[in-house]
Structure formats: C-alpha cells, structure tokens
Protein backbone atom coordinates (compact mmCIF):
# COMPACT_ATOMS: atom_id res chain seq x y z
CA UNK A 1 -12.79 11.85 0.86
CA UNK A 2 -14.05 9.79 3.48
CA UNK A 3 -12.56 6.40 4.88
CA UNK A 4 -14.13 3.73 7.10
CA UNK A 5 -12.83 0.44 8.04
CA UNK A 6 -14.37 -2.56 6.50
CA UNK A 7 -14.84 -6.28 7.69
CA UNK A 8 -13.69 -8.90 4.93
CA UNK A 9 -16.76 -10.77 3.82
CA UNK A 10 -16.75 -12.98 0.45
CA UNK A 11 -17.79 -10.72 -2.54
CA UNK A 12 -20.46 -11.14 -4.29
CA UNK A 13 -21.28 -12.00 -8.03
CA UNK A 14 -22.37 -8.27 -8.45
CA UNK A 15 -18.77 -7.02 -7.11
CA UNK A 16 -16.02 -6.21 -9.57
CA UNK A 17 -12.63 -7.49 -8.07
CA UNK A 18 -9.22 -6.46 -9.05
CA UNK A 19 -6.20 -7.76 -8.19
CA UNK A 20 -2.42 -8.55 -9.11
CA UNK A 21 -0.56 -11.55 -9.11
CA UNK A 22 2.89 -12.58 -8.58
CA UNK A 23 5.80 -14.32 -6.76
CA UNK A 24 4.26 -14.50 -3.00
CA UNK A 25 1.63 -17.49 -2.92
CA UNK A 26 -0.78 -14.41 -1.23
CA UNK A 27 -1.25 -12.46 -4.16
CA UNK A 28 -3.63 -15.10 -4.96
CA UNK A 29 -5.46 -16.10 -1.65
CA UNK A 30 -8.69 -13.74 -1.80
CA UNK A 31 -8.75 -14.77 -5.23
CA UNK A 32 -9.05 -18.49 -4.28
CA UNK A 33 -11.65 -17.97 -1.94
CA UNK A 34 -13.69 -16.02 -4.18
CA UNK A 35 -13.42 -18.16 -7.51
CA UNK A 36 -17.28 -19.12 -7.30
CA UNK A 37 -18.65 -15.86 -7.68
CA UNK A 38 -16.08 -14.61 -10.40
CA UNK A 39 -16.20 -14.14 -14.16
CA UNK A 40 -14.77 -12.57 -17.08
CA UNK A 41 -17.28 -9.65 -16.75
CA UNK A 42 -16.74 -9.07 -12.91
CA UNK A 43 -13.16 -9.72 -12.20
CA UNK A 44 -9.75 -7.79 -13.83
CA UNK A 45 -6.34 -9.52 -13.05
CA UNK A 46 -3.09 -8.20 -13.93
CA UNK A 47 0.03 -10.84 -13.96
CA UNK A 48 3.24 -9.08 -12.68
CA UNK A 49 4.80 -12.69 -11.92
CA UNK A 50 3.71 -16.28 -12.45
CA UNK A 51 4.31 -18.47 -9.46
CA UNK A 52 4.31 -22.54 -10.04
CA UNK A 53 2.67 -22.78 -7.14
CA UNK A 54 -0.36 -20.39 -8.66
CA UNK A 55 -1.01 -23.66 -11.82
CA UNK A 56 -4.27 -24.46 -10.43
CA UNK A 57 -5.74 -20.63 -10.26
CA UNK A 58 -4.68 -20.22 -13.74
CA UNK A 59 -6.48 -23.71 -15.13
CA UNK A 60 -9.84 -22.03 -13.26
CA UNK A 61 -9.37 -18.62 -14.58
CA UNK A 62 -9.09 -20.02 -18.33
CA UNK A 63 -12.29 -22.13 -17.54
CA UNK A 64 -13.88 -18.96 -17.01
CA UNK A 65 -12.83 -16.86 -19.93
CA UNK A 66 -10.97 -14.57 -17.25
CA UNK A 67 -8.97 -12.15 -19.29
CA UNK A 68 -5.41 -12.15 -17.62
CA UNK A 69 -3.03 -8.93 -18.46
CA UNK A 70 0.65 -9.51 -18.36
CA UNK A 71 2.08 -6.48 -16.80
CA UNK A 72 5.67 -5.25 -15.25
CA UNK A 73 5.77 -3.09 -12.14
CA UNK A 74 6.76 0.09 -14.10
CA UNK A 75 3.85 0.05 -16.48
CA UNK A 76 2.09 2.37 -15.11
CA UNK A 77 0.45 3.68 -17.82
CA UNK A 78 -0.76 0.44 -19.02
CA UNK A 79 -2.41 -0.54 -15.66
CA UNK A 80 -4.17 2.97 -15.77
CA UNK A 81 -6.13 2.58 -18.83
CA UNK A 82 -7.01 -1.19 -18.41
CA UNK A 83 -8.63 -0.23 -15.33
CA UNK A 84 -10.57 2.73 -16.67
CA UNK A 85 -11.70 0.49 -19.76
CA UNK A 86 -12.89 -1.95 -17.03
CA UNK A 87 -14.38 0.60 -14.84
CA UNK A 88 -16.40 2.80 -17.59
CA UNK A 89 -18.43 -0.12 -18.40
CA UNK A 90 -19.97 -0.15 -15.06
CA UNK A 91 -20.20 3.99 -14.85
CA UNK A 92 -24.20 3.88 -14.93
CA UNK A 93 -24.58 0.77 -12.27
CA UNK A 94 -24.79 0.39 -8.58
CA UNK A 95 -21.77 -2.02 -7.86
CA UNK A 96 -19.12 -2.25 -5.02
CA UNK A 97 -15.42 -2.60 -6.25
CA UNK A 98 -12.91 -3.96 -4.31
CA UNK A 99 -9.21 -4.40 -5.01
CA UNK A 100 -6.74 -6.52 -3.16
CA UNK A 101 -3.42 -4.34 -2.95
CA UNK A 102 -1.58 -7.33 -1.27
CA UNK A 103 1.23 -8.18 -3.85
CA UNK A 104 0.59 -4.73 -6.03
CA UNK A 105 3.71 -2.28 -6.27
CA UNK A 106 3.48 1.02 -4.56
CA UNK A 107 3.45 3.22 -7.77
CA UNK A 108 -0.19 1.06 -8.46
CA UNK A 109 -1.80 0.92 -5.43
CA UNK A 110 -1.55 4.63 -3.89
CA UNK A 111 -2.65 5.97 -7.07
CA UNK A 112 -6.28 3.74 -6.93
CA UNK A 113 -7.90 6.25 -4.29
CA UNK A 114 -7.43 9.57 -6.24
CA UNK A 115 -7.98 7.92 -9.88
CA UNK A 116 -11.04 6.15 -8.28
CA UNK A 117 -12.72 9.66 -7.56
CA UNK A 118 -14.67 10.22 -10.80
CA UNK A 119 -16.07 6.69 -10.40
CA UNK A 120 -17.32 6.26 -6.89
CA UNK A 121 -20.25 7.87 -5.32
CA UNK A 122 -22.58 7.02 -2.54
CA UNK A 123 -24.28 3.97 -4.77
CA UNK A 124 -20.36 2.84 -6.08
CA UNK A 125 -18.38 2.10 -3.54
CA UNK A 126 -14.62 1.10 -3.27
CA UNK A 127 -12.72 -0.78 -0.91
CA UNK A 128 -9.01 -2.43 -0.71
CA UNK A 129 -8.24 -5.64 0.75
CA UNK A 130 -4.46 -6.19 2.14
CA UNK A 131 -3.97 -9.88 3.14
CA UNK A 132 -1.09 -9.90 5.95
CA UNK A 133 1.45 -12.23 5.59
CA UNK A 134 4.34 -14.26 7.27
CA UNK A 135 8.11 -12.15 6.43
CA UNK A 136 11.49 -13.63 7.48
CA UNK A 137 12.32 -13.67 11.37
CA UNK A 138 15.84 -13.02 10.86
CA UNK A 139 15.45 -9.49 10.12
CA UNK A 140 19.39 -9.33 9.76
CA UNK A 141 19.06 -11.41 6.56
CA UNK A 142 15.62 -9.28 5.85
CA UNK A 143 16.58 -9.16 1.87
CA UNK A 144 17.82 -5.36 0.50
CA UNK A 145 18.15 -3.62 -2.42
CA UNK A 146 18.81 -0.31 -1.65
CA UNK A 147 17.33 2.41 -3.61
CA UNK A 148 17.05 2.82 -7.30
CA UNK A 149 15.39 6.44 -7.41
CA UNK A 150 13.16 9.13 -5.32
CA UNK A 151 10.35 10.73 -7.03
CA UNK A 152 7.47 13.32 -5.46
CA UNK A 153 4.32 11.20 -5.04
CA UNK A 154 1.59 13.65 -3.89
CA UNK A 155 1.77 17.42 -2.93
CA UNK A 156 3.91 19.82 -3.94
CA UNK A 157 7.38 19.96 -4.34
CA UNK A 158 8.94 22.40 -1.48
CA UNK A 159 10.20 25.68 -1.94
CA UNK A 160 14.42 25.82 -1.05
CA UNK A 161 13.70 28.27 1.78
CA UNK A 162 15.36 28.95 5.44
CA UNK A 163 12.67 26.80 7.40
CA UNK A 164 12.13 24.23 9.53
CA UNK A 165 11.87 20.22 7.97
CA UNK A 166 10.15 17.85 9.68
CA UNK A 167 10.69 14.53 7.68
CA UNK A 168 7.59 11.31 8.47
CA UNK A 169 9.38 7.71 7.80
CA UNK A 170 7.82 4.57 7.83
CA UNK A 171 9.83 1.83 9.16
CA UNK A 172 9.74 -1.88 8.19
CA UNK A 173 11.62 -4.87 8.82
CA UNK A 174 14.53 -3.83 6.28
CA UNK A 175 16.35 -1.56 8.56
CA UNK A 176 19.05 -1.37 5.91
CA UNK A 177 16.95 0.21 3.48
CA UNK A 178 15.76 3.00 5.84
CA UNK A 179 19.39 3.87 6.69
CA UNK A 180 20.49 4.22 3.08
CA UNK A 181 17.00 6.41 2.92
CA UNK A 182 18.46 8.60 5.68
CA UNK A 183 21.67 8.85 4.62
CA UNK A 184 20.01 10.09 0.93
CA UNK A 185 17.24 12.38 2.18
CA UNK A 186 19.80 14.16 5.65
CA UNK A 187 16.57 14.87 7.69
CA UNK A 188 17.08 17.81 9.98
CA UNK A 189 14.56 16.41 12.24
CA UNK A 190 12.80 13.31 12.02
CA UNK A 191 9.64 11.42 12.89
CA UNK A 192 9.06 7.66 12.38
CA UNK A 193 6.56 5.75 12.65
CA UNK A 194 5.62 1.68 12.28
CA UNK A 195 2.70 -0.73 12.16
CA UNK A 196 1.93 -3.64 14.31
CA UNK A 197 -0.79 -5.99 14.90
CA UNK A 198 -2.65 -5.00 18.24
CA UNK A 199 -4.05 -9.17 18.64
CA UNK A 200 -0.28 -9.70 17.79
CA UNK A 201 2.38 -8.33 20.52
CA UNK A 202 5.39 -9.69 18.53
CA UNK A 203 4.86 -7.94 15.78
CA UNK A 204 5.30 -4.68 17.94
CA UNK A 205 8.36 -6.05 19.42
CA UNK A 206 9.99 -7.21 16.33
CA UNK A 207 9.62 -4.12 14.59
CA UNK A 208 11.19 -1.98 17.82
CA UNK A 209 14.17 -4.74 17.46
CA UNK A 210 14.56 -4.19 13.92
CA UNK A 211 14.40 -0.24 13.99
CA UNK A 212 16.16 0.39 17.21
CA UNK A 213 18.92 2.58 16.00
CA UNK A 214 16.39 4.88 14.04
CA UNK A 215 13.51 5.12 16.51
CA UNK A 216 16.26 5.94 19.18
CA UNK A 217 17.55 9.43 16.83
CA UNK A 218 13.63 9.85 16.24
CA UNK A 219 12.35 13.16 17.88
CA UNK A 220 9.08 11.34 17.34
CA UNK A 221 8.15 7.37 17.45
CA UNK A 222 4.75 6.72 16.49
CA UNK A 223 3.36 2.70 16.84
CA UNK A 224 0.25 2.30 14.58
CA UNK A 225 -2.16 -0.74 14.34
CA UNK A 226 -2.78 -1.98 11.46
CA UNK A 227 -6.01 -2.95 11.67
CA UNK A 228 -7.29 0.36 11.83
CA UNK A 229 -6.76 2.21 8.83
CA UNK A 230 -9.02 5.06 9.45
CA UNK A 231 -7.07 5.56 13.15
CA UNK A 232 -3.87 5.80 11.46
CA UNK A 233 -5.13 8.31 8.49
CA UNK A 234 -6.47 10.43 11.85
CA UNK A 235 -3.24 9.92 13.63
CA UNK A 236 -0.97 10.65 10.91
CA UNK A 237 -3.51 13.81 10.30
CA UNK A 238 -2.95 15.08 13.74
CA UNK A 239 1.18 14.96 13.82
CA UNK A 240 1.37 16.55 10.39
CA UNK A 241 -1.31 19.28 11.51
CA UNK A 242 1.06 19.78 14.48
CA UNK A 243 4.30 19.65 12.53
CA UNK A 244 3.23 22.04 9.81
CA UNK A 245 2.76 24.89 12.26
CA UNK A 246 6.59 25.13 12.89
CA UNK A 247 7.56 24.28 9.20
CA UNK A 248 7.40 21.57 6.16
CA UNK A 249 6.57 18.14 6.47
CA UNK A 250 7.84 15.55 4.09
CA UNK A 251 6.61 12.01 4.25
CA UNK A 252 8.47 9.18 3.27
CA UNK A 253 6.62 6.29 3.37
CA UNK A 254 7.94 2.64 3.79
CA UNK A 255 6.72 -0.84 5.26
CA UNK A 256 3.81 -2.92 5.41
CA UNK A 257 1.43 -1.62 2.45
CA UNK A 258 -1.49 0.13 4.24
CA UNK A 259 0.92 2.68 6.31
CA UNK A 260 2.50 3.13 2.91
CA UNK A 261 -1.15 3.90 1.34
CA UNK A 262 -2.05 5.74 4.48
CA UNK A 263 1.22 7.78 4.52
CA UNK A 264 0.74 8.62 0.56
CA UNK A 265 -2.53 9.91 0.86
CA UNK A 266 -2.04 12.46 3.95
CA UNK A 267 -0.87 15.38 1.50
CA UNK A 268 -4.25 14.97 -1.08
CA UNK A 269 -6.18 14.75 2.45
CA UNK A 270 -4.72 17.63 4.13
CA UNK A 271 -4.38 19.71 0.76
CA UNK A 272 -1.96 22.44 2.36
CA UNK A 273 1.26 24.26 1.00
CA UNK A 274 4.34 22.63 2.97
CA UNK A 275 3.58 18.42 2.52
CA UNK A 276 5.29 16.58 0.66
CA UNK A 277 5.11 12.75 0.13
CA UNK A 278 8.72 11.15 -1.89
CA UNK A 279 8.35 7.23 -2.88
CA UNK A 280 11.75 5.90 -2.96
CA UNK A 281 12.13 2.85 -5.23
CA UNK A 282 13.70 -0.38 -4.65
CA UNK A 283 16.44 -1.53 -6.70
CA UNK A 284 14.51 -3.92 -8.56
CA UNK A 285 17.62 -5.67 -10.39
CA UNK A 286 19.28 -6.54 -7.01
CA UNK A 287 16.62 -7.39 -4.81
CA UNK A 288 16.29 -11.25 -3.45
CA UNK A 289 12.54 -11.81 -3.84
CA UNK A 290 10.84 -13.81 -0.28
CA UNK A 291 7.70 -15.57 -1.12
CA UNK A 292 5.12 -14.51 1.59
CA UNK A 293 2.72 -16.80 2.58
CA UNK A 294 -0.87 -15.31 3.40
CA UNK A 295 -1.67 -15.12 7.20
CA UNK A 296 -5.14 -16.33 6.59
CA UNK A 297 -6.90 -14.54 9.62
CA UNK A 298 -5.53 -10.75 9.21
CA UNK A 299 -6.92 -9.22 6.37
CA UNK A 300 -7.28 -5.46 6.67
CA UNK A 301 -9.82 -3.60 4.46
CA UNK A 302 -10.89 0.25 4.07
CA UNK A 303 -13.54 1.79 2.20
CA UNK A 304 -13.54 5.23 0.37
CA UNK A 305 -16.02 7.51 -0.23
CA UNK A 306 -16.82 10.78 -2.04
C-alpha cells in the first residue's frame, strides 16, 4: 500500500464519486460543486440523514436519475455490498474513484482502503476527500455522549501476557469523551497525539486548551498537520516502530477523521504481532448532533495505491 497526498481538483465525468449525506450542511459541499459532471452511472450516494437545508441537492439528484440509498450508521453490511455492486461494473475500465469521507461514520470510512484493494491498480486509482469544517468554540459545551461499546478494528487481538503497553490516543475537541476512554481502557503508559492546521495556529492552540489535562499525563504528545496525510501515516509509523521494541502498542483512535483513518490503518501497514487498533463508539442515542458548516478552503485528500 502506498499513499500520496492529493490536491482537490473538480472530478471529472469519467470519475466515480461516493459519498454520504447527513445532518452537517458539509456532507454535501463537494457534491455541490461537482453536480455538472455527475450522473446516475458515475456517482453512488448513501443518505444517513436528510438535512432541510440539503432540498435543493435532492431536486438535482432526482433530475438526474441519481439513485439515493437510505442507510443507518450501523449498516455495515449494506454499505459493503452496494459499493461492490457499484464498483464491479467498472472492474475492466481505467477510472479514478474518489470518496468524500467528510460526514461518513468511522466503521465506513476506515474500512474503504483495505476493501478497495482488489479493485485498484496502477490504471484505478482511489482517493478520499475530507472537507474541514467549523466545530463549536466553547469546547466546554463540545457535545458528549460517552461511549456505547469498544470493538478491535485492525490487527490482532493481544495476548494477556506480563509486558509492557504502550496505548496511541487521538485527541479531539471532546475532552470528556477521551477521559471516559481512559478511565475504560487504564493505559499503563500512554501516548497522544492531535491534528492541527499548519496555515491555521488556532487550531493548534485550541486543541492544547482542550486536552491539557491528558497531554500533561502523556509520556508522549505528538502535534500532526492535517494536511499531510502521508507525514502523519510516516510519523505514526516511526513511534509505533519505536514503541513495539519495548512491548504492545494499542491505538485508539479519536478526532478529526483523517488521524482517525490514519491511526486505523497503522496495524494493516505495519503488519506485526503486538498492534492493536480498538474503535470506541459513541453513544449514538444520547449524543446532541452540531451541524458543521464546510470550511470551504481546507479540503484534505490522499490517494492509495497497490
């Protein structure tokens, strides 16, 4: 597996474009900008959540004959098999895919790169868009839900043996959430690590403010920018290399959705005995949903190859 950065640029009529859409207004931006060049034979949208403000997107896409799936956020399954029925039809031609990840759940997203393998090459290529977007300043009202349940994402599960843990969290803006994490998963020693915009210095203050009490008990605090997806795969490559020579590494990942893709893929990357990547679920049925308006200048995009 091989990942490059990518520069947005409008797709073209030959790209296939998936994408989901739901309660923040930017789970529909790139599709917006891209509504000239799409069709019912190029495009595959999933509905998770139908926003008023979205009214006009969905009058275009039923212009178009653009098949919309209804979907909920556990369905994994579901998802799965659309997108293979989508992606088989194009298995003998030379296209580019691209999916915007924005507004997807976790459970969806991280599982694109690995499912994506036996349909890429060097003439197919796949890349993910992530439009940033504009979260709550008060991060003391930053909305929580605790967590509903932990699960084993990628790797293996570890052995119960007498060595040294070494446990990777990502930190966001909902501190509370990462406490109750920490309080669940007792990490002997532990390593955080955040994202932040490098053109944006508040975003790298905000997030220290937010996560002082955490990065302060951290053995390790690791900033990463966001705009450079391939540096933080390498970076987060390099501490795990380091970590595993002195024991198991378990990666919990958590905050803006590339270090959570980034952090996911590390143990598939690395492919070694002793990592460990646990998603911990948000407590869907008590969680105050934000809109999150698209910040139209910062979208981040990868490419993988095979």
């Amino acid at each position: 597996m091989t990942i490059n950065n990518r520069r947005y640029k409008k797709l073209k009529e030959s790209d296939l474009f998936i994408c989901a859409l739901g309660y923040e207004t930017r789970s529909w931006f790139l599709l917006e900008q891209n509504l000239l060049t799409r069709n019912k034979e190029n495009t595959l949208i999933f509905c998770l959540e139908k926003h008023i403000q979205a009214n006009n997107i969905f009058e275009e896409l039923a212009k178009k004959q653009i098949k919309i799936i209804e979907s909920k956020y556990n369905e994994v399954n579901i998802w799965k098999n659309q997108l293979e029925i989508f992606l088989q039809s194009y298995s003998n031609k030379n296209i580019d895919i691209h999916f915007d990840y924005s507004s997807m759940p976790r459970s969806w997203y991280c599982s694109f790169p690995l499912m994506l393998s036996k349909f890429i090459n060097e003439e197919k290529k796949s890349s993910f868009w992530y439009v940033s977007g504009n979260y709550p300043s008060e991060y003391s009202n930053y909305p929580s839900a605790g967590i509903d349940s932990i699960s084993v994402f990628s790797g293996l599960s570890l052995p119960v043996v007498d060595i040294k843990r070494f446990h990777i969290i990502g930190l966001g803006y909902d501190y509370i959430r990462t406490e109750t994490m920490i309080s669940i998963i007792e990490p002997e020693s532990l390593i955080s690590c955040y994202a932040y915009n490098p053109l944006n210095t508040k975003t790298k203050e905000n997030a220290l403010i937010a996560n002082k009490r955490i990065i302060d008990r951290s053995l390790i605090s690791a900033a990463l920018p966001i705009d450079n997806f391939s540096g933080i795969i390498d970076k987060l490559c390099e501490l795990v290399y380091d970590l595993k020579q002195n024991g198991q590494v378990i990666i919990v990942p958590d905050g803006p959705k590339p270090l959570i893709m980034a952090m996911s893929l590390i143990p598939d990357i690395i492919n070694k005995d002793g990592i460990t990547c646990l998603h911990i679920s948000r407590n869907s049925i008590h969680y105050n949903k934000v809109n999150v308006d698209p910040r139209k200048n910062e979208i981040y995009g990868f490419q993988i190859l095979y």
